[in-house]
C-alpha atoms as a PDB file:
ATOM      1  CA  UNK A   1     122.177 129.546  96.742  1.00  0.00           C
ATOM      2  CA  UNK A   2     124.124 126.195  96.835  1.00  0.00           C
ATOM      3  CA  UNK A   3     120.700 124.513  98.466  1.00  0.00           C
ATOM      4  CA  UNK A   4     118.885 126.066  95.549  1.00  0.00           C
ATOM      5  CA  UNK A   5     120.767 125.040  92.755  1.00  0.00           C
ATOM      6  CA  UNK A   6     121.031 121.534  93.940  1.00  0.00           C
ATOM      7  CA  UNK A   7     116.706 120.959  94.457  1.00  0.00           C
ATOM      8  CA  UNK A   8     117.059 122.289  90.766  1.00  0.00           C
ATOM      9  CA  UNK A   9     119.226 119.153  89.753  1.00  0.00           C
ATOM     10  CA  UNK A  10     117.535 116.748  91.101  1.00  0.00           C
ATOM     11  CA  UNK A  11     114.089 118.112  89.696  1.00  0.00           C
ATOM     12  CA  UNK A  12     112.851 115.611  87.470  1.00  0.00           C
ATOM     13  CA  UNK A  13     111.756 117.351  83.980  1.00  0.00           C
ATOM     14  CA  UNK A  14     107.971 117.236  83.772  1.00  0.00           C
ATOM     15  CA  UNK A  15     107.535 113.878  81.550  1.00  0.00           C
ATOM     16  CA  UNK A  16     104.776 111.975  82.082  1.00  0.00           C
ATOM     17  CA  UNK A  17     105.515 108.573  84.046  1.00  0.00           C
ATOM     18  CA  UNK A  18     105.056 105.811  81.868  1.00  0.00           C
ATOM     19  CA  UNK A  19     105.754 102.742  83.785  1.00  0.00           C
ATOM     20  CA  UNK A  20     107.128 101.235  87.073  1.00  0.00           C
ATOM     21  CA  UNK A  21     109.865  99.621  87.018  1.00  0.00           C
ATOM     22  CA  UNK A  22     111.896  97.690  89.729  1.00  0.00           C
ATOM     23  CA  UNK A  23     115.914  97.117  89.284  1.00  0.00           C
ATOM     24  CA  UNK A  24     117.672  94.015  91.593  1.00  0.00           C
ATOM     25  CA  UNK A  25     121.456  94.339  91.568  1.00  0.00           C
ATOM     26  CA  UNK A  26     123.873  91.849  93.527  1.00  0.00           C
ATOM     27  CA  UNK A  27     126.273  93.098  95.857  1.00  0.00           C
ATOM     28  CA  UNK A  28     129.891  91.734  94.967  1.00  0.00           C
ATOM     29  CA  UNK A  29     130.738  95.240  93.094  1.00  0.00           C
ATOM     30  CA  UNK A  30     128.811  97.235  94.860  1.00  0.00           C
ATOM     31  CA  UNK A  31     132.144  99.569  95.788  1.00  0.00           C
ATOM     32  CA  UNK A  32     133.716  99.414  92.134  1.00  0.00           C
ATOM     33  CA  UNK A  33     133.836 103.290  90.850  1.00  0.00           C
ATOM     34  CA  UNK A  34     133.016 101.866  86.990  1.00  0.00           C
ATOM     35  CA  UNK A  35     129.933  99.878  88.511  1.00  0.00           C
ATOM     36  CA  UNK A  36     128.800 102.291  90.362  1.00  0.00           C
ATOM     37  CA  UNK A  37     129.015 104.763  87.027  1.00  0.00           C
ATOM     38  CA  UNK A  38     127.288 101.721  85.328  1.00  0.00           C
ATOM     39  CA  UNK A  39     124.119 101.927  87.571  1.00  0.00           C
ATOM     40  CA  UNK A  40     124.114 105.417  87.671  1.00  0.00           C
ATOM     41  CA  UNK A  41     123.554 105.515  83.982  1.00  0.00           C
ATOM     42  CA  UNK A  42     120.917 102.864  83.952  1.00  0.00           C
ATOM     43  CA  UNK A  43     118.945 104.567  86.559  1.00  0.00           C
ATOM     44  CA  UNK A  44     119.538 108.053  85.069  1.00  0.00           C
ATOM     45  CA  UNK A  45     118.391 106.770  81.563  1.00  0.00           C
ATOM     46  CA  UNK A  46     115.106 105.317  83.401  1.00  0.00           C
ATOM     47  CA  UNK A  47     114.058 108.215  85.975  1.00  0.00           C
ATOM     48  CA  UNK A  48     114.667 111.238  82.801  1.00  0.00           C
ATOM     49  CA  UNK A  49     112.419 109.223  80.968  1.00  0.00           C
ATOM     50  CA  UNK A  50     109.722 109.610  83.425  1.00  0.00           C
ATOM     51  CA  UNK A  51     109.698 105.860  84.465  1.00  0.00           C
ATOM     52  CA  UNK A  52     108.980 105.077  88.690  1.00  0.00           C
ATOM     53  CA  UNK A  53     112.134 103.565  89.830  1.00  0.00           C
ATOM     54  CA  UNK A  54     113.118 101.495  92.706  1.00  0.00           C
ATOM     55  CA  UNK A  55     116.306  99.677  93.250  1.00  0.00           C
ATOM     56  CA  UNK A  56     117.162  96.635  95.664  1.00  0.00           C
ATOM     57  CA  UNK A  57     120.739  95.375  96.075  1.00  0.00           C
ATOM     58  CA  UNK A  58     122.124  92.558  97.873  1.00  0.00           C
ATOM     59  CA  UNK A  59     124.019  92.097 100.976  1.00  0.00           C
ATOM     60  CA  UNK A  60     127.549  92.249 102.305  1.00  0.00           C
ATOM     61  CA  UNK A  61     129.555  89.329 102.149  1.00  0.00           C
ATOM     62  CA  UNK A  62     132.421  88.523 104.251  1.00  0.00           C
ATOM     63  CA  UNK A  63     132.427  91.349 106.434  1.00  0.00           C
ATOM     64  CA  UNK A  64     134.303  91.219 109.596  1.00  0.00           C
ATOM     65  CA  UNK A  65     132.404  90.736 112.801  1.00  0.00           C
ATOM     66  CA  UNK A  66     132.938  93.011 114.830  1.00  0.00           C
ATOM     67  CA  UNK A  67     133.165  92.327 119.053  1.00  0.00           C
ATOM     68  CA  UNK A  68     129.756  91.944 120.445  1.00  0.00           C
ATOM     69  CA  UNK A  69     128.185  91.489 117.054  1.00  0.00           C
ATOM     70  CA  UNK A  70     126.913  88.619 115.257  1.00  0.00           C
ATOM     71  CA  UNK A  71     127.024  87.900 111.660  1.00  0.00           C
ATOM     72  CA  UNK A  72     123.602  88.894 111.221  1.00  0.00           C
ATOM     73  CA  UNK A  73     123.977  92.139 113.124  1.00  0.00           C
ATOM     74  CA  UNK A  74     127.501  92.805 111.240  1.00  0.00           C
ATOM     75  CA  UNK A  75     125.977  92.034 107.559  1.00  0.00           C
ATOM     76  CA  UNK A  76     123.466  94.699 108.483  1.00  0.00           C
ATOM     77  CA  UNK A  77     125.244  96.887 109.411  1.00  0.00           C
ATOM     78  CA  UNK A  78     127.461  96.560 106.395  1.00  0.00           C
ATOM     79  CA  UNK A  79     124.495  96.028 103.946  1.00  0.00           C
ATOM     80  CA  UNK A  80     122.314  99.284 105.294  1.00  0.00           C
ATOM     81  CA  UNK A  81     125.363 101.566 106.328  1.00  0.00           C
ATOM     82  CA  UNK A  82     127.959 101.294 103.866  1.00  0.00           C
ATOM     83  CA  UNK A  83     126.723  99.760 100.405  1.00  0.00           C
ATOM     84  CA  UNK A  84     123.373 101.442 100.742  1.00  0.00           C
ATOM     85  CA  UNK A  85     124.670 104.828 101.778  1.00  0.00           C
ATOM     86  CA  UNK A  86     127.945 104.377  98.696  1.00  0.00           C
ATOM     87  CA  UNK A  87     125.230 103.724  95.977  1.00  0.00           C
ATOM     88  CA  UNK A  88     122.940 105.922  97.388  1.00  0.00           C
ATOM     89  CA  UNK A  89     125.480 108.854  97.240  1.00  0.00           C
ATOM     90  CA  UNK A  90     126.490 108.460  93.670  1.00  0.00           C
ATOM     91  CA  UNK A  91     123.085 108.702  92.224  1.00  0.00           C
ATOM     92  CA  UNK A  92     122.691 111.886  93.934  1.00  0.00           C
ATOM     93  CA  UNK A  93     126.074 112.986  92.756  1.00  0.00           C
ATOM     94  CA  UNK A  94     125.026 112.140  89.321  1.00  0.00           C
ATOM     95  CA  UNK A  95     121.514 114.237  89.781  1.00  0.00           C
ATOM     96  CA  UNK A  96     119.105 111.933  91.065  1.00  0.00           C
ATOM     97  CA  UNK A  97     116.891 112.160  94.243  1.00  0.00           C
ATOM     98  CA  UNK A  98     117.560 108.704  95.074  1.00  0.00           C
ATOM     99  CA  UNK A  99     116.322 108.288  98.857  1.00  0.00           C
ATOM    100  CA  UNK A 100     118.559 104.957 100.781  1.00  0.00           C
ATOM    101  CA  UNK A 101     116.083 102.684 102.551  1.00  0.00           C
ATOM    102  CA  UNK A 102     115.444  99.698 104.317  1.00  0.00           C
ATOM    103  CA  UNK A 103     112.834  97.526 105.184  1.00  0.00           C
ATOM    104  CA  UNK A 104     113.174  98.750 109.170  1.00  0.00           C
ATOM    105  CA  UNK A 105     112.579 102.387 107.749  1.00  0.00           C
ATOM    106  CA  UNK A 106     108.749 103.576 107.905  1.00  0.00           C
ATOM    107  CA  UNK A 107     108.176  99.796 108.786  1.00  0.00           C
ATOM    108  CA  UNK A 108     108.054  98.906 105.420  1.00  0.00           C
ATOM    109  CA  UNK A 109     109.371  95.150 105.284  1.00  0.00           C
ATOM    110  CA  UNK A 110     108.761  92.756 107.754  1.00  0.00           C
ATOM    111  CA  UNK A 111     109.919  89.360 107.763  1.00  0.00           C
ATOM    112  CA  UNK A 112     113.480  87.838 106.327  1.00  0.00           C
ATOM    113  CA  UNK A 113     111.454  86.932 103.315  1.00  0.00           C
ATOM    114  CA  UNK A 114     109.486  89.851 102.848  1.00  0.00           C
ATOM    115  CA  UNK A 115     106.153  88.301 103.899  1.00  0.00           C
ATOM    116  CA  UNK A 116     104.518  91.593 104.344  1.00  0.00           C
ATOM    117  CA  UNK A 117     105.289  94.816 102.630  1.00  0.00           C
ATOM    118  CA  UNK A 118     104.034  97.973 102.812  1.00  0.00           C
ATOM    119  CA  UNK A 119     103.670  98.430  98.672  1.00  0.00           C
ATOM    120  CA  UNK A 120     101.130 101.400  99.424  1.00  0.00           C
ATOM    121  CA  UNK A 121     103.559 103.662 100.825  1.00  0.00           C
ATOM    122  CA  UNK A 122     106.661 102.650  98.814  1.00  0.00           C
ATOM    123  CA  UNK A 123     104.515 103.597  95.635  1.00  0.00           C
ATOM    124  CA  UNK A 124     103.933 106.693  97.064  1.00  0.00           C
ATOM    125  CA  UNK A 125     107.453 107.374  97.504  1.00  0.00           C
ATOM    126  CA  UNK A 126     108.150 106.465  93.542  1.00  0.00           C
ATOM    127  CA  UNK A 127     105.245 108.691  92.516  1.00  0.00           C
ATOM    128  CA  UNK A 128     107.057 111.220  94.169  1.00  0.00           C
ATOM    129  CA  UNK A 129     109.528 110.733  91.360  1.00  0.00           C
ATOM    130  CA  UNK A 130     112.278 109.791  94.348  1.00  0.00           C
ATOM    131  CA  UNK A 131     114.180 106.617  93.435  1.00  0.00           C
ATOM    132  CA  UNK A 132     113.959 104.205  96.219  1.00  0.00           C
ATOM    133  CA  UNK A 133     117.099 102.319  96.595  1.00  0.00           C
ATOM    134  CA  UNK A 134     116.297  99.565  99.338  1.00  0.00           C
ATOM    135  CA  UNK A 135     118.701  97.440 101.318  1.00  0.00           C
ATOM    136  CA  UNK A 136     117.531  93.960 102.147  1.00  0.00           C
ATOM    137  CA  UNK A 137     117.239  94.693 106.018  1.00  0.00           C
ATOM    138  CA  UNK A 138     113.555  94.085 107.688  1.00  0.00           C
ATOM    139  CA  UNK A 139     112.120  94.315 111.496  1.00  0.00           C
ATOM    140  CA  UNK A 140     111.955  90.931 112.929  1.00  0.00           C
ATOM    141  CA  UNK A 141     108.678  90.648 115.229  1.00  0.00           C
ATOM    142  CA  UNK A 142     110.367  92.081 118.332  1.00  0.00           C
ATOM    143  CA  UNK A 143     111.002  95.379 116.022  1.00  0.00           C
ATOM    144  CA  UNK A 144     115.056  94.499 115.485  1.00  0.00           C
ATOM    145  CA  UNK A 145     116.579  94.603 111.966  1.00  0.00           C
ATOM    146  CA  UNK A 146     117.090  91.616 110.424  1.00  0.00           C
ATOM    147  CA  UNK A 147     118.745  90.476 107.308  1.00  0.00           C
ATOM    148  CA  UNK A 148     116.364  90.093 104.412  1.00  0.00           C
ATOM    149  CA  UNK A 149     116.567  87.180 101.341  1.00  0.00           C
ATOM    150  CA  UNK A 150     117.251  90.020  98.414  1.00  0.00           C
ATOM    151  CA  UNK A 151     115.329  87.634  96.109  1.00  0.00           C
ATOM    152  CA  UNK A 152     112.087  87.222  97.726  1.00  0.00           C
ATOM    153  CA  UNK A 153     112.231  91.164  98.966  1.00  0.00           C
ATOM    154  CA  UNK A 154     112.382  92.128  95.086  1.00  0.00           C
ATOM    155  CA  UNK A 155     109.652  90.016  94.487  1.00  0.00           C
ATOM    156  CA  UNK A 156     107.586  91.208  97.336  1.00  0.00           C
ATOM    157  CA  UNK A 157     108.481  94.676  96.234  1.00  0.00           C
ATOM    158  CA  UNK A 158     107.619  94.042  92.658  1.00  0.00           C
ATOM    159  CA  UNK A 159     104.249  92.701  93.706  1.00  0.00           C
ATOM    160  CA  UNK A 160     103.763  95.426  96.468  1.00  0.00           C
ATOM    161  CA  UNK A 161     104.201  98.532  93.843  1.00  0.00           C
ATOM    162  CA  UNK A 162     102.353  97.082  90.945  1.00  0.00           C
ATOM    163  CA  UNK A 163     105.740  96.857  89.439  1.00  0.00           C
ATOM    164  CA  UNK A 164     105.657  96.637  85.009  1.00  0.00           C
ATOM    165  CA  UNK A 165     108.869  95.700  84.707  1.00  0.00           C
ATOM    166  CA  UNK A 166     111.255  93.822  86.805  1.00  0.00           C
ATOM    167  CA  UNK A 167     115.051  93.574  85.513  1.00  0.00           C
ATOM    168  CA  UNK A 168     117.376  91.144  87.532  1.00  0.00           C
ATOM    169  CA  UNK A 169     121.328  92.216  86.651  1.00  0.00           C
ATOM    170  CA  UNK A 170     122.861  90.094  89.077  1.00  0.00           C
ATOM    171  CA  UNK A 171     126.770  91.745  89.765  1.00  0.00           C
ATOM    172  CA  UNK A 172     126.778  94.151  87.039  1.00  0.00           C
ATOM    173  CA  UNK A 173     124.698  95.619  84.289  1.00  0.00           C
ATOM    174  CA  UNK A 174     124.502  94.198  80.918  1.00  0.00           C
ATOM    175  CA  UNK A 175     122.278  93.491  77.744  1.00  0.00           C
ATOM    176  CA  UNK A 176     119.039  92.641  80.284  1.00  0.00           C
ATOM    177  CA  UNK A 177     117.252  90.138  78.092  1.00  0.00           C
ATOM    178  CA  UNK A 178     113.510  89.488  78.513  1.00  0.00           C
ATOM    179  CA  UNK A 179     112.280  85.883  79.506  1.00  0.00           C
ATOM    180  CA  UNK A 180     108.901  83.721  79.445  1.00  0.00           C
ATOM    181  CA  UNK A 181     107.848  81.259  81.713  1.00  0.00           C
ATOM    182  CA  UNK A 182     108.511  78.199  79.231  1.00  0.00           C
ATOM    183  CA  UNK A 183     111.768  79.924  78.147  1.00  0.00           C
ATOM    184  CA  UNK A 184     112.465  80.434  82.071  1.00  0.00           C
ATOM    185  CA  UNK A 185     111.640  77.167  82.577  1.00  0.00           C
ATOM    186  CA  UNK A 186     113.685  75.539  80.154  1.00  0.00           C
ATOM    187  CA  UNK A 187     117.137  77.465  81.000  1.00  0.00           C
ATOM    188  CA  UNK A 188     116.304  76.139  84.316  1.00  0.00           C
ATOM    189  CA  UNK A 189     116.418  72.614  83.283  1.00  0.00           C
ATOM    190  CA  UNK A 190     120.241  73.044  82.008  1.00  0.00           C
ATOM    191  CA  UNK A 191     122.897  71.279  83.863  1.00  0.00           C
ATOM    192  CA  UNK A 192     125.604  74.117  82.521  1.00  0.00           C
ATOM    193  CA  UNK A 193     123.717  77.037  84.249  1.00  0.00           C
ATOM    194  CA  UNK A 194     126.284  79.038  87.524  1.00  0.00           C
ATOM    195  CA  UNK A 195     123.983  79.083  90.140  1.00  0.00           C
ATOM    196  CA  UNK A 196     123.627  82.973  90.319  1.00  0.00           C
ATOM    197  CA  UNK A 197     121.731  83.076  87.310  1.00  0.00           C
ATOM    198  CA  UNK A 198     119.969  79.963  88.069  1.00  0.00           C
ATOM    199  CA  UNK A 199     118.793  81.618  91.157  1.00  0.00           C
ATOM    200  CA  UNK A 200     117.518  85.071  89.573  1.00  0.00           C
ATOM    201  CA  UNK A 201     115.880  82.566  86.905  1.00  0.00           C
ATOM    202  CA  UNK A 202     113.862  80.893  89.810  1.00  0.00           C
ATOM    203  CA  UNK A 203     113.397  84.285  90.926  1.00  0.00           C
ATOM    204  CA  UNK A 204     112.069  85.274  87.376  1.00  0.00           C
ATOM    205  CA  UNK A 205     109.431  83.155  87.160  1.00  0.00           C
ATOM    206  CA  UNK A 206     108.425  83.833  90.943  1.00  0.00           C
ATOM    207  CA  UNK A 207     107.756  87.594  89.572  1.00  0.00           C
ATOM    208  CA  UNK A 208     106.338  85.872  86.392  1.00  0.00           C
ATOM    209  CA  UNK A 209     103.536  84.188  88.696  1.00  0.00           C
ATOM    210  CA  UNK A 210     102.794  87.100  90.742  1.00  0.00           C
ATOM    211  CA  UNK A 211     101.827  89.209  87.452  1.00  0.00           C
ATOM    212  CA  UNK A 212     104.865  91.391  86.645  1.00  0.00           C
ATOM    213  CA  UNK A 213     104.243  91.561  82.366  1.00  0.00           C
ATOM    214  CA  UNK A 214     108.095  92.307  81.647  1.00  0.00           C
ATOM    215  CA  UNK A 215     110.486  90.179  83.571  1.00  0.00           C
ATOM    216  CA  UNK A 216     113.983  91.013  82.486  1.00  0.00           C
ATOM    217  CA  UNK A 217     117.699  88.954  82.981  1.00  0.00           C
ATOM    218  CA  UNK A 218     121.497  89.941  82.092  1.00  0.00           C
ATOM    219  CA  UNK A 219     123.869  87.288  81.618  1.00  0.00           C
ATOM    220  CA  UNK A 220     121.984  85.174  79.373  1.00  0.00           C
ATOM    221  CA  UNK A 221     124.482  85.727  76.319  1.00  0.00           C
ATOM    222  CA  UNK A 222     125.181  82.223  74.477  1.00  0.00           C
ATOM    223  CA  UNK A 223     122.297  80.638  76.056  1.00  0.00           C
ATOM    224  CA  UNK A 224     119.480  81.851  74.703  1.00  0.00           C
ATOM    225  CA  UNK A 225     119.420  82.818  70.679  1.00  0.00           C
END
């Protein structure tokens, strides 16, 4: 009974998908209780509307290394097993089939910078109406996990499922504004700009050139009019 009434929550209603659409979030709140809500809600507000959803986060920072591990190994391990797994769980708490993944699962990412990506099978998953949350982990040619850049893996990903709309939050959702190349371009060439959101701007136009139509940014309040 318990088994049956949860496959009935996370059901999506029969809407027809409209779009996909590809979410990057940064990792520095990743445990907060109100960000986690925060994603939930953005997520929940995409998938009910019928939209394909996939989610990459960032890594880890400052994790302790533990004996016999290097930094690599522990960022991984605190990247793909606890941040993944945390954000993961509350989007299933809050009724959506989210599925936790990473680049060494199914083989889908290999390469630190995402150089090839299994898009085929990823889109599969989405038109499953599953909402892939991916942590930025990928095999390394001797079939080891290796941290991945979470930039250039959303990109790859973006390109890889034919993505419509990429939105890059940085550490927390906000008012996700969308951006041009000229407009991207000029932000860029501000002295004044933190260099998180000059690096999802560079990112921005990297998604821009590969084709995504609707490239999206929060944090741009007071910069753009």
């Amino acid at each position: 009974m318990v088994e049956t009434r949860t496959t009935e929550r996370l059901r999506r209603p029969p809407i027809r998908t409209v779009k996909t659409v590809v979410v990057k979030l940064g990792a520095a709140r990743l445990l907060e209780d109100g960000l986690l809500r925060e994603v939930s809600a953005l997520v929940g507000d995409l998938w009910r509307a019928g939209e394909r959803v996939a989610l990459v986060h960032g890594h880890g920072q400052g994790a302790q290394v533990p004996p016999g591990l290097t930094p690599e190994q522990a960022s991984t391990l605190v990247t793909r097993g606890l941040l993944n797994t945390t954000l993961v769980g509350r989007l299933v708490r809050d009724g959506l089939p989210a599925v936790g993944l990473s680049g060494v699962d199914l083989g889908l990412v290999h390469g630190a910078s995402g150089a090839w990506l299994d898009g085929p099978r990823l889109r599969r998953l989405l038109d499953e109406g599953l909402v892939a949350v991916l942590a930025p982990v990928a095999l390394d040619p001797d079939g080891r996990p290796t941290p991945a850049a979470p930039d250039e893996l959303v990109t790859a990903v973006a390109k890889g499922v034919s993505a419509d709309s990429l939105t890059l939050l940085g550490d927390a959702p906000g008012p996700a504004r969308h951006v041009e190349e000229d407009r991207a371009r000029a932000l860029l060439a501000r002295d004044d700009l933190p260099p998180e959101l000059r690096a999802r701007l560079e990112t921005a136009l990297v998604a821009l050139r590969l084709g995504v139509r609707d490239v999206r940014l929060a944090g741009l309040e007071g910069l753009v009019g």
